[in-house]
C-alpha atoms as a PDB file:
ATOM      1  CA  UNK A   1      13.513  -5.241  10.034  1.00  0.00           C
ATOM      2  CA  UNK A   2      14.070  -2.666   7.562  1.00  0.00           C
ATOM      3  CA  UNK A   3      11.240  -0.545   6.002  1.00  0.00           C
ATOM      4  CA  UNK A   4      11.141  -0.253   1.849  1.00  0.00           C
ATOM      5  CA  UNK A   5      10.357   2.894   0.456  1.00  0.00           C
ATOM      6  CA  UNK A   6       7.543   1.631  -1.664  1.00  0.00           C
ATOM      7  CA  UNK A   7       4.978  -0.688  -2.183  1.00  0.00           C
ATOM      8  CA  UNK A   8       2.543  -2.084  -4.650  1.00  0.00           C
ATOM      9  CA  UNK A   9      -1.000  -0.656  -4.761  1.00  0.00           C
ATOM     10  CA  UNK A  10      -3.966  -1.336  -6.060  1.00  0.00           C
ATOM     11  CA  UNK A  11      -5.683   2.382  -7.120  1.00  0.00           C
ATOM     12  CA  UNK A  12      -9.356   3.253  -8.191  1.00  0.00           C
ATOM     13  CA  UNK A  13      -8.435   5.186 -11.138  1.00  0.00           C
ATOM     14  CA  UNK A  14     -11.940   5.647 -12.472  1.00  0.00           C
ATOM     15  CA  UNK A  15     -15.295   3.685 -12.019  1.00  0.00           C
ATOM     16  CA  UNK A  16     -14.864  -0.386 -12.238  1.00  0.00           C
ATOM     17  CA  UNK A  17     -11.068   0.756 -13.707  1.00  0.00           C
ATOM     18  CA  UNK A  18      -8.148  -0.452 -11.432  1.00  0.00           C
ATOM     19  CA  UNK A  19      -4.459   0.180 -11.771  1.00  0.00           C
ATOM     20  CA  UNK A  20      -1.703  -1.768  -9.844  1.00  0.00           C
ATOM     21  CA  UNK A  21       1.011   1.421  -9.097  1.00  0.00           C
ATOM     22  CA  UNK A  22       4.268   1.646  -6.803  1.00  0.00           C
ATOM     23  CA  UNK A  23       2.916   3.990  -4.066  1.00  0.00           C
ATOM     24  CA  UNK A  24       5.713   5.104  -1.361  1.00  0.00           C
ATOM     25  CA  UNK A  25       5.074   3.184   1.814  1.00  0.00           C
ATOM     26  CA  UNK A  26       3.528   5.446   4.195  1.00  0.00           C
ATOM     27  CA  UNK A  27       5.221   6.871   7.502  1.00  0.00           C
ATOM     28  CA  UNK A  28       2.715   6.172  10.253  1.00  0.00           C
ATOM     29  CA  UNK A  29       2.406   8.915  12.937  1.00  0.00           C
ATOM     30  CA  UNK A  30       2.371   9.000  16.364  1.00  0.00           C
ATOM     31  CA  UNK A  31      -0.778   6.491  17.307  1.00  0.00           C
ATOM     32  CA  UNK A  32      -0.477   4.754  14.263  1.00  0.00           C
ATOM     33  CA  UNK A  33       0.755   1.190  12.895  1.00  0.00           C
ATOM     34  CA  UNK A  34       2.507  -0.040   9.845  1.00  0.00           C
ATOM     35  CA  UNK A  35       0.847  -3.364   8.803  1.00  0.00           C
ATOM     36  CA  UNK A  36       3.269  -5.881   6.240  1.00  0.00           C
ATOM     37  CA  UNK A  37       0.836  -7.842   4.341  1.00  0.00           C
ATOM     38  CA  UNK A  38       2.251 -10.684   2.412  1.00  0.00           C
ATOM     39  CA  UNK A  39      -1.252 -11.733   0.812  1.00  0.00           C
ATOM     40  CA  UNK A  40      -4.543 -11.094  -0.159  1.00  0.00           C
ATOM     41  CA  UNK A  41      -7.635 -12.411  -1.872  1.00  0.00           C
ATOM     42  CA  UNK A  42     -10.472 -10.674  -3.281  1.00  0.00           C
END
């Protein structure tokens, strides 16, 4: 399965103000794990 090079984010850009922003996906390290979610509900 290939990796894309970004992802959509929801970012805290100032109090009770969010922004949904293309982030790069992060390269997990060593000891670390890459997680796919497909939803989510707040």
């Amino acid at each position: 399965m290939d990796i894309p090079r970004t992802m959509k984010a929801t970012v805290l850009v100032a109090p009770h103000r969010f922004e949904l922003q293309e982030r790069p996906v992060p390269v997990p390290g060593d000891e670390d794990v890459l997680v796919r979610v497909r939803a989510c509900g707040v």
